[in-house]
Protein backbone atom coordinates (compact mmCIF):
# COMPACT_ATOMS: atom_id res chain seq x y z
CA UNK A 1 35.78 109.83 188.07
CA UNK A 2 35.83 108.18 191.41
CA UNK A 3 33.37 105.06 192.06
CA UNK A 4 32.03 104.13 195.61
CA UNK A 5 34.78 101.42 196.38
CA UNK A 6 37.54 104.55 195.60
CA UNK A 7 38.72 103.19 192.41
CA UNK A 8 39.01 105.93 189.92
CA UNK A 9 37.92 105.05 186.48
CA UNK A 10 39.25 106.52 183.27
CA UNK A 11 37.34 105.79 180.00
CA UNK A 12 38.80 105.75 176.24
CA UNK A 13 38.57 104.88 173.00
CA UNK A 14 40.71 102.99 171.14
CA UNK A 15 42.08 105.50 168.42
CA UNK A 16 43.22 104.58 164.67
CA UNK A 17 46.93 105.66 165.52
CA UNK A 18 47.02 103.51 168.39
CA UNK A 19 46.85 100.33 166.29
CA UNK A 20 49.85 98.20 165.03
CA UNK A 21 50.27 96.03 161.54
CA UNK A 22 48.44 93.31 163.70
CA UNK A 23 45.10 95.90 163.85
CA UNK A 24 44.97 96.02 167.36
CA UNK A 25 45.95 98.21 169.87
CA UNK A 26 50.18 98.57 169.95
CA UNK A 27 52.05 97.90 173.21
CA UNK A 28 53.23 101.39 173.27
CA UNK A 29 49.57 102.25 173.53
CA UNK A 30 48.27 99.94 176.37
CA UNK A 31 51.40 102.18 178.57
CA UNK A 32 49.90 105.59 177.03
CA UNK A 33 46.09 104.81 178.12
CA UNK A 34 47.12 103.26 181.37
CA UNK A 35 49.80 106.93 182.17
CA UNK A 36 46.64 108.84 180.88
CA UNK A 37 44.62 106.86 183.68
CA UNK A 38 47.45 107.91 186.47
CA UNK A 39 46.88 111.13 185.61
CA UNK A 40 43.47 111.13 186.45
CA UNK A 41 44.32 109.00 189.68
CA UNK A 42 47.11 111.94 190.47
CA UNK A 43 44.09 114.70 189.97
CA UNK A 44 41.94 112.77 192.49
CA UNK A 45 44.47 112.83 195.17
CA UNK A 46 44.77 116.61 194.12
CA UNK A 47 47.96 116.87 192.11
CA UNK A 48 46.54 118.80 189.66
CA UNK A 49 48.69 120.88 187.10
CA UNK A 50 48.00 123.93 188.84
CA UNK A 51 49.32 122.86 192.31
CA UNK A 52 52.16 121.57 190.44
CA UNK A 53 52.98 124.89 189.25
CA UNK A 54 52.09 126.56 192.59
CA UNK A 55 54.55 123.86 194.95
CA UNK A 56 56.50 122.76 192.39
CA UNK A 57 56.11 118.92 193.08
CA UNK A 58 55.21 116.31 190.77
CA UNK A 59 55.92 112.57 190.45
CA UNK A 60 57.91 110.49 188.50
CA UNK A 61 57.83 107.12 187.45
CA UNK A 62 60.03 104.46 188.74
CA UNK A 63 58.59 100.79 187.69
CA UNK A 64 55.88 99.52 185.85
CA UNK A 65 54.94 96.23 185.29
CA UNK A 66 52.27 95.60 182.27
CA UNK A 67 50.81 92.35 181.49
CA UNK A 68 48.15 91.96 177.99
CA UNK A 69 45.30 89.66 178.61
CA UNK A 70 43.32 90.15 175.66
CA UNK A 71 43.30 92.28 172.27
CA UNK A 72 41.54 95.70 172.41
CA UNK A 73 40.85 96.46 168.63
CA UNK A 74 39.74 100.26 167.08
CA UNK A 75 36.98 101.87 168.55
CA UNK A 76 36.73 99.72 171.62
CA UNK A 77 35.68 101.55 174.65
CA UNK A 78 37.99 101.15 177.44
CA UNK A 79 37.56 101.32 180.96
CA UNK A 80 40.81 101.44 183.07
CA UNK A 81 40.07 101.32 187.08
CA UNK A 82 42.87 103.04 189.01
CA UNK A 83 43.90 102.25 192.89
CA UNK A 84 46.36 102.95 195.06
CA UNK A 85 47.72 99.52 196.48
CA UNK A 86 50.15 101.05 199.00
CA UNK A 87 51.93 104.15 200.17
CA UNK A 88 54.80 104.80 202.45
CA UNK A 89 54.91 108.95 202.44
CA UNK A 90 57.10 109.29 198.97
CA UNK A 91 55.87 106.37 197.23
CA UNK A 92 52.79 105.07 195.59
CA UNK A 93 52.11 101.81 194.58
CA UNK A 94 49.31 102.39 191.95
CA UNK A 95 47.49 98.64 190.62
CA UNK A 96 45.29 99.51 187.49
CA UNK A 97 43.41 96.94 185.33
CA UNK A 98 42.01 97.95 182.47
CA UNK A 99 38.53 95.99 180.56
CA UNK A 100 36.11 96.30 177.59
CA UNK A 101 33.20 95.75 179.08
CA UNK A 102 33.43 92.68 181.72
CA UNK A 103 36.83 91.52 179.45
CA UNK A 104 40.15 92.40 181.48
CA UNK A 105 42.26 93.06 178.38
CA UNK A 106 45.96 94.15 180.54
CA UNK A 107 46.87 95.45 184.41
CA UNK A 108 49.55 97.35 185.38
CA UNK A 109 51.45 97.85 188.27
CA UNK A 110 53.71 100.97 188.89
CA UNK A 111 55.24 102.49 191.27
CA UNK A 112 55.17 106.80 191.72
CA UNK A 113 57.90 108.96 193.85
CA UNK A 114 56.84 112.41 195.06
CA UNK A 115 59.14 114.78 192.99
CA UNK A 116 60.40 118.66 193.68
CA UNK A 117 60.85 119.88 190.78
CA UNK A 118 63.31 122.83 191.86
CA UNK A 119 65.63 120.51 193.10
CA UNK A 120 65.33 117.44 191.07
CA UNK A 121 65.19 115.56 193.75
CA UNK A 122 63.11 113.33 195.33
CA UNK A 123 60.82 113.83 198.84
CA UNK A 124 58.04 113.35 200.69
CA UNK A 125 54.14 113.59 199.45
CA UNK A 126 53.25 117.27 201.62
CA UNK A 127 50.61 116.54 203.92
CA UNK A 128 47.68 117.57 202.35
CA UNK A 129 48.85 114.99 198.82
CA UNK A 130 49.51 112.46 201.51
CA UNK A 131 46.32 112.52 203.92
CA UNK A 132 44.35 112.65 200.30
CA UNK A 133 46.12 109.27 198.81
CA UNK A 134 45.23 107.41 202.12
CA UNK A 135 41.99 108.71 202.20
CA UNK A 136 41.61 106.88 198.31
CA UNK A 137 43.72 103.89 199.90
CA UNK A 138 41.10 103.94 202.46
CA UNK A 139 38.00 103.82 200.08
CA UNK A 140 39.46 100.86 198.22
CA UNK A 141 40.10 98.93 201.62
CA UNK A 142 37.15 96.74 201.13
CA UNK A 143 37.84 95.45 197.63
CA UNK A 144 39.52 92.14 197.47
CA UNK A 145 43.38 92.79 196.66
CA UNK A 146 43.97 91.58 192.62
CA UNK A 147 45.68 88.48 192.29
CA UNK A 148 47.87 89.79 189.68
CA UNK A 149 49.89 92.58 192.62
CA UNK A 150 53.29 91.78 193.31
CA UNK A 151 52.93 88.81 190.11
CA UNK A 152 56.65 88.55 188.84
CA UNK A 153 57.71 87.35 185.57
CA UNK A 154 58.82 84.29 184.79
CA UNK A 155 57.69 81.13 182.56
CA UNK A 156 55.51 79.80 184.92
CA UNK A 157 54.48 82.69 186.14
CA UNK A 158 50.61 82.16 184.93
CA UNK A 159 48.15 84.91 183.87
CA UNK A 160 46.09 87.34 185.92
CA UNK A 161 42.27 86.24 186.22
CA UNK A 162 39.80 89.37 186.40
């Protein structure tokens, strides 16, 4: 679902078999719900499975960056909001924070290649992909940029406020 800044917001539930022998949610977990919340970023710029099947492009992943703010125990409800931070035509620098309630509980940064998949290879977002992620770059244009995008890590690195 899109909002009216352009962020697109996925919602979940913290599931039993996402939980670790700490009972709360597992690393591998906070990665899962924030890929499940690219897809629905990816559908809003229109790569949708079928067009994927139809053109034969995709993306893959080349970096992501997580940082964990807070605990998100079973049966929290999750809200992850989605934006693109950047794009240069084959990439897309995607910033996604996700909350319980007002509670930022981990962000994400990652970064997205336009794919073929006949060749393997990578290319360039066709036009219609590409005038669709700047229109959603566009939308988000007024929000303030997160203080945690571009954060490195490092001991004194600090922690991202939300």
């Amino acid at each position: 679902m899109n909002d009216t800044a352009g962020l697109v917001i996925t919602r979940l539930t913290v599931k039993p078999e996402w939980l670790d022998y700490n009972d709360h949610m597992n690393v591998a977990y906070y990665h899962t719900a924030f890929d499940l919340a690219i897809e629905d970023l990816k559908v809003a710029y229109g790569l949708t499975t079928a067009y994927r099947e139809l053109h034969q492009r995709s993306t893959v992943a080349l970096e992501a960056h997580i940082t964990y703010q807070n605990e998100a125990m079973l049966g929290d409800p999750l809200r992850i909001e989605s934006r693109i931070v950047a794009t240069d035509g084959k990439r897309v620098h995607i910033g996604q924070a996700m909350y319980r309630d007002t509670t930022l509980l981990a962000t994400q940064e990652a970064l997205s290649l336009s794919f073929n998949l006949a060749t393997r290879r990578s290319c360039p977002f066709d036009s219609p992909l590409l005038t669709r992620i700047q229109a959603l770059q566009q939308a988000q244009a007024a929000l303030p940029k997160p203080v945690w995008i571009g954060r490195t890590i490092g001991l004194g690195a600090g922690r991202p406020s939300g």
